[in-house]
PDB file of N, CA and C in Angstrom:
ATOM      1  N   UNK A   1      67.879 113.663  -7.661  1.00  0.00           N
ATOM      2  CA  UNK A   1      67.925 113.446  -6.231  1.00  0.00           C
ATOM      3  C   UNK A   1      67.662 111.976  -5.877  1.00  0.00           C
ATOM      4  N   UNK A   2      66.877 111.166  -6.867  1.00  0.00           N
ATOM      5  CA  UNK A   2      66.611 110.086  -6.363  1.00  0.00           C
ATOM      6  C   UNK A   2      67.681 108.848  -6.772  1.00  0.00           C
ATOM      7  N   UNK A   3      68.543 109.334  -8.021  1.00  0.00           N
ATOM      8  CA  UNK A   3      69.845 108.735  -8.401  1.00  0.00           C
ATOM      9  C   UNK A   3      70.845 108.813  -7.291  1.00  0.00           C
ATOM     10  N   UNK A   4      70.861 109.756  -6.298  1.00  0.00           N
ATOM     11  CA  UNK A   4      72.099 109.874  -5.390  1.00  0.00           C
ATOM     12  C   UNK A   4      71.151 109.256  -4.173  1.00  0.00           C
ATOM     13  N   UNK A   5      70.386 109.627  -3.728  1.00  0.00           N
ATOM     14  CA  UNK A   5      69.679 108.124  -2.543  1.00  0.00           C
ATOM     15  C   UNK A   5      69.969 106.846  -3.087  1.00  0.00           C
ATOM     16  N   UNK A   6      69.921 106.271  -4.347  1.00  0.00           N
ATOM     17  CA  UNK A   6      69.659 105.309  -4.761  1.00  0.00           C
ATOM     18  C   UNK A   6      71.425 104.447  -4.457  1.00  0.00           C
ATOM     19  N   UNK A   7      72.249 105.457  -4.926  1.00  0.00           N
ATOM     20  CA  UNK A   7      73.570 105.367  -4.914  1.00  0.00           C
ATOM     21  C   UNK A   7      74.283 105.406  -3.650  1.00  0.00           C
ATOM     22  N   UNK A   8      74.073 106.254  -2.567  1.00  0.00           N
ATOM     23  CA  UNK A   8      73.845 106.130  -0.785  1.00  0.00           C
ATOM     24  C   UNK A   8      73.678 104.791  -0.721  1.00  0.00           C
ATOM     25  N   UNK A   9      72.597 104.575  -0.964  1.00  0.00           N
ATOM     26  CA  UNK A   9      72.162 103.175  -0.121  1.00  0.00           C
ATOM     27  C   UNK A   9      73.086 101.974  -0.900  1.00  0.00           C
ATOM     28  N   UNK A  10      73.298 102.159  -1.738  1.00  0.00           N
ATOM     29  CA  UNK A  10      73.848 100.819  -2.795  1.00  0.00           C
ATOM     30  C   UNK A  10      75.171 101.038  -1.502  1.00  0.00           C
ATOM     31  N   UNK A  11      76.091 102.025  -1.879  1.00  0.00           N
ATOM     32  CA  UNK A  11      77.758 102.379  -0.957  1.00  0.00           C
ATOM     33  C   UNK A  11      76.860 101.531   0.397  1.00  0.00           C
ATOM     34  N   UNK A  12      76.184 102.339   1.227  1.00  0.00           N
ATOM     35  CA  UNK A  12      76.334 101.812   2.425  1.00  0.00           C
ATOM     36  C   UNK A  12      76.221 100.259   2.677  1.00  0.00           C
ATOM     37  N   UNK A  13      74.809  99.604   1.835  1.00  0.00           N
ATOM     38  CA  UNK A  13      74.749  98.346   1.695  1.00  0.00           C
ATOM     39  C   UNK A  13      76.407  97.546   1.731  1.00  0.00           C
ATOM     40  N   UNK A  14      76.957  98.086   0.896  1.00  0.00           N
ATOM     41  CA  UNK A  14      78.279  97.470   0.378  1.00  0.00           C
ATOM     42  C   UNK A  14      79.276  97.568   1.609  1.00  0.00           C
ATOM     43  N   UNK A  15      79.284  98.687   2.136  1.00  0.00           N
ATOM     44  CA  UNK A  15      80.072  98.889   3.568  1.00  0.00           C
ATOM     45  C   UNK A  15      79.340  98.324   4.665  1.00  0.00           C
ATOM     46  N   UNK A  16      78.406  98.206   4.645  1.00  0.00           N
ATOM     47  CA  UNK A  16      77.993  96.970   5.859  1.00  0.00           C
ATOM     48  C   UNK A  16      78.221  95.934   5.523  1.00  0.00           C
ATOM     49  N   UNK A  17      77.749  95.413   4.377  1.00  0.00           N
ATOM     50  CA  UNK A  17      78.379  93.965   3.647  1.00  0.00           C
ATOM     51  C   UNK A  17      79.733  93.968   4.574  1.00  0.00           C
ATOM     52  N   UNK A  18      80.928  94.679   3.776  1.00  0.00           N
ATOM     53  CA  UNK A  18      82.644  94.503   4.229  1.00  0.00           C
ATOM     54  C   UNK A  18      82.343  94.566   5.474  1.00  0.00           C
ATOM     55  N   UNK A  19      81.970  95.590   6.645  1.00  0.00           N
ATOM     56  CA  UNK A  19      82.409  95.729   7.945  1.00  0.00           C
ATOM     57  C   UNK A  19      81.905  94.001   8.694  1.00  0.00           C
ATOM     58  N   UNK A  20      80.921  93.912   8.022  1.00  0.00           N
ATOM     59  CA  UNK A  20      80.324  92.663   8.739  1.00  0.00           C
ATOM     60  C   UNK A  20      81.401  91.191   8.369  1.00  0.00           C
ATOM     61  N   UNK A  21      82.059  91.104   6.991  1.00  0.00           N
ATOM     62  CA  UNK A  21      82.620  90.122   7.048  1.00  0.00           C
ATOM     63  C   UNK A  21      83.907  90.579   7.605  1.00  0.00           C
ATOM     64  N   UNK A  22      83.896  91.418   7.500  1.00  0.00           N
ATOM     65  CA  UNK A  22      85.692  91.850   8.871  1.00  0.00           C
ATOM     66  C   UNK A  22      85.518  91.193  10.237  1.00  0.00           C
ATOM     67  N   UNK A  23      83.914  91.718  10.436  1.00  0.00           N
ATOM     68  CA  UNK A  23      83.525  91.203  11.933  1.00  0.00           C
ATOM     69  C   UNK A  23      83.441  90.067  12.223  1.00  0.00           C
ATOM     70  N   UNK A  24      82.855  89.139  11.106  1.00  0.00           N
ATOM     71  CA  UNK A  24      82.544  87.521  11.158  1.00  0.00           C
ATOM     72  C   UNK A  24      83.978  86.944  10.733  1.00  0.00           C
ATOM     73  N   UNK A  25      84.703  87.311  10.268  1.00  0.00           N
ATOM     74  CA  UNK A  25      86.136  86.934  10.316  1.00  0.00           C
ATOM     75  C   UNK A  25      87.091  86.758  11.540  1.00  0.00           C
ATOM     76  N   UNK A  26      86.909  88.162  11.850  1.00  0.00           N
ATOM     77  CA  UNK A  26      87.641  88.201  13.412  1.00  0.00           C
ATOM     78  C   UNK A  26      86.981  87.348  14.237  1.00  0.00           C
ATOM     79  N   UNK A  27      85.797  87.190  14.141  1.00  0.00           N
ATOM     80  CA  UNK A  27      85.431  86.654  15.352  1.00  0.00           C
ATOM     81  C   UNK A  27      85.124  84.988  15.552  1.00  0.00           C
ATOM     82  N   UNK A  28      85.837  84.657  14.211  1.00  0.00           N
ATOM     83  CA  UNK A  28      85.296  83.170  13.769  1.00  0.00           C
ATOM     84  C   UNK A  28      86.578  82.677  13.784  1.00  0.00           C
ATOM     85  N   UNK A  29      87.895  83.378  14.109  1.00  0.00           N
ATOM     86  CA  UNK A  29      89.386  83.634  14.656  1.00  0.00           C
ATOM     87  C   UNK A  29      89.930  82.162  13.339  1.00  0.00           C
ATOM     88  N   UNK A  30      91.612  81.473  14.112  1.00  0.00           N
ATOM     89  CA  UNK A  30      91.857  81.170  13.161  1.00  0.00           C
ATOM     90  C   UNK A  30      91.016  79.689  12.356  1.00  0.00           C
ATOM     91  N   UNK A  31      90.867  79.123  11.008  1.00  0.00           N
ATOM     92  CA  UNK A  31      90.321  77.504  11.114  1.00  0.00           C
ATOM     93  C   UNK A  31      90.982  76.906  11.185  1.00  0.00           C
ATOM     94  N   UNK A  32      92.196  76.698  11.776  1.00  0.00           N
ATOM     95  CA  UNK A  32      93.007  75.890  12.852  1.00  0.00           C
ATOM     96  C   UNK A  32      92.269  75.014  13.873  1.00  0.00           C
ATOM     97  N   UNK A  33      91.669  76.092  14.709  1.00  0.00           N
ATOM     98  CA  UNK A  33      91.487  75.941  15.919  1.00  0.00           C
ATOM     99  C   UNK A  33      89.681  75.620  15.574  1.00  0.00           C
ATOM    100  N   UNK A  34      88.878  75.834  14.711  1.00  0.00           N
ATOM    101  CA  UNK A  34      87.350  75.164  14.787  1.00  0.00           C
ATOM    102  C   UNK A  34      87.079  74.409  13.255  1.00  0.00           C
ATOM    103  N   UNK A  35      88.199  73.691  12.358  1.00  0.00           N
ATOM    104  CA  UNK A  35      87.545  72.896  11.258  1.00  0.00           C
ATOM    105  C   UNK A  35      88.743  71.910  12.204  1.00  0.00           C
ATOM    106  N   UNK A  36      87.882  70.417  11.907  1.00  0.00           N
ATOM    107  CA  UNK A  36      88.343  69.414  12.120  1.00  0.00           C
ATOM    108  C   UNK A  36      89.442  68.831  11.730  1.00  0.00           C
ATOM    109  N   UNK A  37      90.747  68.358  11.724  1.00  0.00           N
ATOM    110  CA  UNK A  37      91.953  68.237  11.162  1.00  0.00           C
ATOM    111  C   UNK A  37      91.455  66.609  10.168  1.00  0.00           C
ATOM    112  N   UNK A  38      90.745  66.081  11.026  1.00  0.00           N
ATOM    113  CA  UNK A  38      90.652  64.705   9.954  1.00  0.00           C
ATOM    114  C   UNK A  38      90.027  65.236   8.545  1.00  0.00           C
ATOM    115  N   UNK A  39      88.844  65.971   8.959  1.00  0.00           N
ATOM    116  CA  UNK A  39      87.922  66.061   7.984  1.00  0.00           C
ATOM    117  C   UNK A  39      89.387  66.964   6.835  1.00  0.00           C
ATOM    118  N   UNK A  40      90.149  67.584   7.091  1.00  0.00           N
ATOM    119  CA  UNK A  40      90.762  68.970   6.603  1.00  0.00           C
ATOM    120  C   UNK A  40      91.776  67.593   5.462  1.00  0.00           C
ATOM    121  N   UNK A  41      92.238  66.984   6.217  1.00  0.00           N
ATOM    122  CA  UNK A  41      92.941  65.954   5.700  1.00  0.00           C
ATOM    123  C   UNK A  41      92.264  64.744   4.209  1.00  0.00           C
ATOM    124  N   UNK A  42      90.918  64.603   4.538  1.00  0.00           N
ATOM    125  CA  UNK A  42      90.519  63.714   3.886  1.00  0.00           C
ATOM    126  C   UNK A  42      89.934  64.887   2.456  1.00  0.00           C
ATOM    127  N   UNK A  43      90.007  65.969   2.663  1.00  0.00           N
ATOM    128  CA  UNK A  43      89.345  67.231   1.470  1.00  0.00           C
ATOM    129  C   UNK A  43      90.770  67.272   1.000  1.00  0.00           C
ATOM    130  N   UNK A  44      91.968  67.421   1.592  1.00  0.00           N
ATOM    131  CA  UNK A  44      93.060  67.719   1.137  1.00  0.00           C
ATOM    132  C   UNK A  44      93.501  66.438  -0.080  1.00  0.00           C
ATOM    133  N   UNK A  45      93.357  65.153   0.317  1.00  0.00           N
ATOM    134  CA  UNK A  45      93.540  64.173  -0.062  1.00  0.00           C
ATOM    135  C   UNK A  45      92.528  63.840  -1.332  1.00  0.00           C
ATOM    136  N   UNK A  46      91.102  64.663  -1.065  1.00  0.00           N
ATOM    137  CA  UNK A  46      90.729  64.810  -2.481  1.00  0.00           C
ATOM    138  C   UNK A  46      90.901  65.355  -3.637  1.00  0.00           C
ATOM    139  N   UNK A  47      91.552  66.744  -3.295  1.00  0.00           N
ATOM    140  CA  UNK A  47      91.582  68.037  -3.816  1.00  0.00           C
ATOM    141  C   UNK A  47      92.905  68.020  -4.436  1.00  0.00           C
ATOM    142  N   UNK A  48      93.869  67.147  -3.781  1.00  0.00           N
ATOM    143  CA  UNK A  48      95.299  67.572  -4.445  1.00  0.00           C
ATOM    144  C   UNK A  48      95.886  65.652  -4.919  1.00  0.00           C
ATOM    145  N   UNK A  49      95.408  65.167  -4.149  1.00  0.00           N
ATOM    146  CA  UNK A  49      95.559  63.198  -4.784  1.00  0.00           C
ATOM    147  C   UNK A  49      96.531  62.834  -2.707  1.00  0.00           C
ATOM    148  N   UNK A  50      96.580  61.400  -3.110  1.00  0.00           N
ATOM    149  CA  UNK A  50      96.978  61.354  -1.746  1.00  0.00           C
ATOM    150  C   UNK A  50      98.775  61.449  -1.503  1.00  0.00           C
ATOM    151  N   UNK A  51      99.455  61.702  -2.382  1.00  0.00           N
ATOM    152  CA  UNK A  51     101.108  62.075  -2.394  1.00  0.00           C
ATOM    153  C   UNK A  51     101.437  63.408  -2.527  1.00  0.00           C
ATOM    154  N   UNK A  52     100.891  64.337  -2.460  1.00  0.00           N
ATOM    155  CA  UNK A  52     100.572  65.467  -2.288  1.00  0.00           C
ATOM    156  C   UNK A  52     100.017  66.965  -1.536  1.00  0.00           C
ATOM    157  N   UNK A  53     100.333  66.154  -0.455  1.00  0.00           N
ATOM    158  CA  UNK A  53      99.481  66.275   0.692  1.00  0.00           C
ATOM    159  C   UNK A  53     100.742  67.023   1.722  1.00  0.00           C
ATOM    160  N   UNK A  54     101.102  68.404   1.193  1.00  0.00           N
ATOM    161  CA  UNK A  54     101.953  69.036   2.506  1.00  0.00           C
ATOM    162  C   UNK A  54     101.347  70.242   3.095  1.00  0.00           C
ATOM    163  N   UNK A  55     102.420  70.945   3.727  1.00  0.00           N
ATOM    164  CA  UNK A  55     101.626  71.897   4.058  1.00  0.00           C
ATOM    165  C   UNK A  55     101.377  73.023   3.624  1.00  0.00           C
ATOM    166  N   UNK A  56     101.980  73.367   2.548  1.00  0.00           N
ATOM    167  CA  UNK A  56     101.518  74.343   2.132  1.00  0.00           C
ATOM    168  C   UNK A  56      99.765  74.368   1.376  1.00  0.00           C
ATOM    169  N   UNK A  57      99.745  72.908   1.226  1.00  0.00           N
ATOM    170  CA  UNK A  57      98.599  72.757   0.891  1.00  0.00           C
ATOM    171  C   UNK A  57      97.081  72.729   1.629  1.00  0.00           C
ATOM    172  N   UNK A  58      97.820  72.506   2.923  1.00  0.00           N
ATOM    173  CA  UNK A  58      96.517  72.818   3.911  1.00  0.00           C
ATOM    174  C   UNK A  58      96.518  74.246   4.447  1.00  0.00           C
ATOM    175  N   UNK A  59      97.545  74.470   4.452  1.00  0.00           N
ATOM    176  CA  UNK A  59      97.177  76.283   4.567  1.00  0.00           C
ATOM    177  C   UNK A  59      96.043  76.754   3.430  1.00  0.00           C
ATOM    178  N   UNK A  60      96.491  76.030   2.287  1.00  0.00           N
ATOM    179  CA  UNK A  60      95.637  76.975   1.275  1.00  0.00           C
ATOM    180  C   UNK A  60      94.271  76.417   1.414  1.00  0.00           C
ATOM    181  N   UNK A  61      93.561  75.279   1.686  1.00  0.00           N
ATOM    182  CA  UNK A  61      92.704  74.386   2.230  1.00  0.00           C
ATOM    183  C   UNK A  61      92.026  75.246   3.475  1.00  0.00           C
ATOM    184  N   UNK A  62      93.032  75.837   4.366  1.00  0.00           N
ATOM    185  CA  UNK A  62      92.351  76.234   5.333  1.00  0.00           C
ATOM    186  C   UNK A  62      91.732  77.782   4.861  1.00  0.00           C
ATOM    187  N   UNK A  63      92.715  78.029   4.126  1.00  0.00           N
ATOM    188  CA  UNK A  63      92.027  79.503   3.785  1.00  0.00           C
ATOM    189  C   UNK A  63      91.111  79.769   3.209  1.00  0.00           C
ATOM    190  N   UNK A  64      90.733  78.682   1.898  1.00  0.00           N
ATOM    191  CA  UNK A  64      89.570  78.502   0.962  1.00  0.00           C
ATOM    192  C   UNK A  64      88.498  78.116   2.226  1.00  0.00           C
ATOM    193  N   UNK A  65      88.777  77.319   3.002  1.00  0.00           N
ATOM    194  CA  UNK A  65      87.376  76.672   4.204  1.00  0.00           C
ATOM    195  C   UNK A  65      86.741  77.877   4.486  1.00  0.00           C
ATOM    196  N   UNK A  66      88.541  79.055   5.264  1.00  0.00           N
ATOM    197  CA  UNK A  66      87.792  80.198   6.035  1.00  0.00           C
ATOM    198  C   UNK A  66      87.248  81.136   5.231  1.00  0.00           C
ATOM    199  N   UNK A  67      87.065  81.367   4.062  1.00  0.00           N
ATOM    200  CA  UNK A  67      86.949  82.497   3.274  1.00  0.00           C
ATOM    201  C   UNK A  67      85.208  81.799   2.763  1.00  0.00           C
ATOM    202  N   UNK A  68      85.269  81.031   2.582  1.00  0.00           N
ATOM    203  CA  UNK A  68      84.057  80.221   2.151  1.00  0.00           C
ATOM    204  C   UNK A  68      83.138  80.158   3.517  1.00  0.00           C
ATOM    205  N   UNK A  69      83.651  79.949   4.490  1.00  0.00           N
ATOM    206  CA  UNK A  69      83.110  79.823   5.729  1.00  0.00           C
ATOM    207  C   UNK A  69      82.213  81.218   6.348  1.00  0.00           C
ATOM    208  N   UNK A  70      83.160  81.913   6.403  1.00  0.00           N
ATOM    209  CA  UNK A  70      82.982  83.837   6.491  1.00  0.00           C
ATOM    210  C   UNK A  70      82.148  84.713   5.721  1.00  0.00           C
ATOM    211  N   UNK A  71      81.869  84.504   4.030  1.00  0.00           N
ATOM    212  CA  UNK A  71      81.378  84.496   3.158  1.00  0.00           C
ATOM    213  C   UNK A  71      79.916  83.742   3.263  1.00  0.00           C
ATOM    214  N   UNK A  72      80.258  82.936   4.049  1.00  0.00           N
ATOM    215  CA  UNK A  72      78.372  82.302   3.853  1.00  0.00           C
ATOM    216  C   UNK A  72      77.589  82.811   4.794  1.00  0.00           C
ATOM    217  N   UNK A  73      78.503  82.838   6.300  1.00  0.00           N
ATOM    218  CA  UNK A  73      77.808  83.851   7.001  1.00  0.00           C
ATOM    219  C   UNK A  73      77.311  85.274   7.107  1.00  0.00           C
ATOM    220  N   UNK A  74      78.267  86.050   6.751  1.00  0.00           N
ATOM    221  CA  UNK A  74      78.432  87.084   6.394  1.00  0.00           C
ATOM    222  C   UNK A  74      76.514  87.593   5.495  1.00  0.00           C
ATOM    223  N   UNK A  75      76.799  86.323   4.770  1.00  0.00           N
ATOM    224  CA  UNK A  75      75.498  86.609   3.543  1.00  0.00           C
ATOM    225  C   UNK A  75      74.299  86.345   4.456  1.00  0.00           C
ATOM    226  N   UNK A  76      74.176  85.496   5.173  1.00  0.00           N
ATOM    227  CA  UNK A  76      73.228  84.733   6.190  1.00  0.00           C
ATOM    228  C   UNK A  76      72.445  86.043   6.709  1.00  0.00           C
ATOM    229  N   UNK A  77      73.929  86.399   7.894  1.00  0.00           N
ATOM    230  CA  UNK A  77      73.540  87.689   8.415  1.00  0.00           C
ATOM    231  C   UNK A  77      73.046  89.080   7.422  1.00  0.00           C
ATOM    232  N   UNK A  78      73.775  89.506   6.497  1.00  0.00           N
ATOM    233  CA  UNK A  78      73.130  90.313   5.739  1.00  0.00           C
ATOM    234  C   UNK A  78      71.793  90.129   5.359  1.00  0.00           C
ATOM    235  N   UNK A  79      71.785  89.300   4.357  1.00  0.00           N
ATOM    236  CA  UNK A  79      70.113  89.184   4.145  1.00  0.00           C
ATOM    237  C   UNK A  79      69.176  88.990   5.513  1.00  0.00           C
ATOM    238  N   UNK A  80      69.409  88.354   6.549  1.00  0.00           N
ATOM    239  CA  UNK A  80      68.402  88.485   7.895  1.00  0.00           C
ATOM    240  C   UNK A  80      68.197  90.237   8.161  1.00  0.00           C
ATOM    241  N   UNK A  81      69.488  91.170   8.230  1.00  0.00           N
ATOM    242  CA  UNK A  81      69.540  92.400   8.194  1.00  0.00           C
ATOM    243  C   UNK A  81      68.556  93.236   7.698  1.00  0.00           C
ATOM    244  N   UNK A  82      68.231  92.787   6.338  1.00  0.00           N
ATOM    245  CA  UNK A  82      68.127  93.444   5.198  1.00  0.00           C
ATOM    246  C   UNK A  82      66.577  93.049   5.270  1.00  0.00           C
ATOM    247  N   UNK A  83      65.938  91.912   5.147  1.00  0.00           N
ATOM    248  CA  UNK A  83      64.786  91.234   5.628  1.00  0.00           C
ATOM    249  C   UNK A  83      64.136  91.886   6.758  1.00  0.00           C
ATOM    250  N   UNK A  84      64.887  92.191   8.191  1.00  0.00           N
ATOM    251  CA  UNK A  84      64.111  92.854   9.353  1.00  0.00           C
ATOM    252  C   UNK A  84      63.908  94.645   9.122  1.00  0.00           C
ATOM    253  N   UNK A  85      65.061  94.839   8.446  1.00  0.00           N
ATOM    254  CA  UNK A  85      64.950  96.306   8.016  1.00  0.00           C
ATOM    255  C   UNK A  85      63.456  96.792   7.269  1.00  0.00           C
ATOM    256  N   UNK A  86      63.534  95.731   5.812  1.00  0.00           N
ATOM    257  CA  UNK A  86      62.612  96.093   5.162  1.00  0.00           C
ATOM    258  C   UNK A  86      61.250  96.125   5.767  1.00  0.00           C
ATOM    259  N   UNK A  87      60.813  94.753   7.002  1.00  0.00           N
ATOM    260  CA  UNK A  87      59.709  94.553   7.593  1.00  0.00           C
ATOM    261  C   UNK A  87      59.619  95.539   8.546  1.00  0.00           C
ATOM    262  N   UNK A  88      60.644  96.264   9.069  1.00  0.00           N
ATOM    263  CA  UNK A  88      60.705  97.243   9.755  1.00  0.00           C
ATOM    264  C   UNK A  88      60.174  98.509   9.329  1.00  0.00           C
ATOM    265  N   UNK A  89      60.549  98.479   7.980  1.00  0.00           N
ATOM    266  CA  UNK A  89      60.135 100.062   7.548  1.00  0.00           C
ATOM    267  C   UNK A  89      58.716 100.474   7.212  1.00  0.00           C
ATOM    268  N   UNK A  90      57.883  98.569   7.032  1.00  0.00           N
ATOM    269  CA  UNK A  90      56.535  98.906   6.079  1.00  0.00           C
ATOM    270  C   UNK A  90      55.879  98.771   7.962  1.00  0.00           C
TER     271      UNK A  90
END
């Protein structure tokens, strides 16, 4: 009995994890519109050399930003979650 609580909580942990970075995704919309184009330009220009520099390459630039971006929050918020829960329960 205490293997299947144990296993509950692991699943749900994990499904709040996902629902939350769905949520911090959507709501952090596209990084178009909130990472800086200079700054996006001068990472691009590191990352790929400076003749190299189209667009397919800042798409992928932008996606690594947003996925990295979403991902850190995501964790931020979880562990704060997870932290008030536990202080919550004792």
């Amino acid at each position: 009995m205490v293997a299947i609580t144990k296993v509950v909580r692991r699943i749900s942990k994990t499904l709040f994890f996902i629902l939350t970075s769905v949520i911090v995704a959507r709501l952090t919309g596209s990084p178009e519109r909130w990472f800086n184009h200079d700054l996006a330009v001068r990472m691009a220009t590191f990352f790929y050399g400076n003749g190299e520099i189209g667009a397919d390459n800042f798409y992928t630039l932008y996606f690594y930003v947003s996925v990295a971006t979403v991902f850190t929050l995501t964790a931020i918020i979880y562990v704060s979650t997870m932290t008030l829960i536990r202080i919550k329960r004792k």
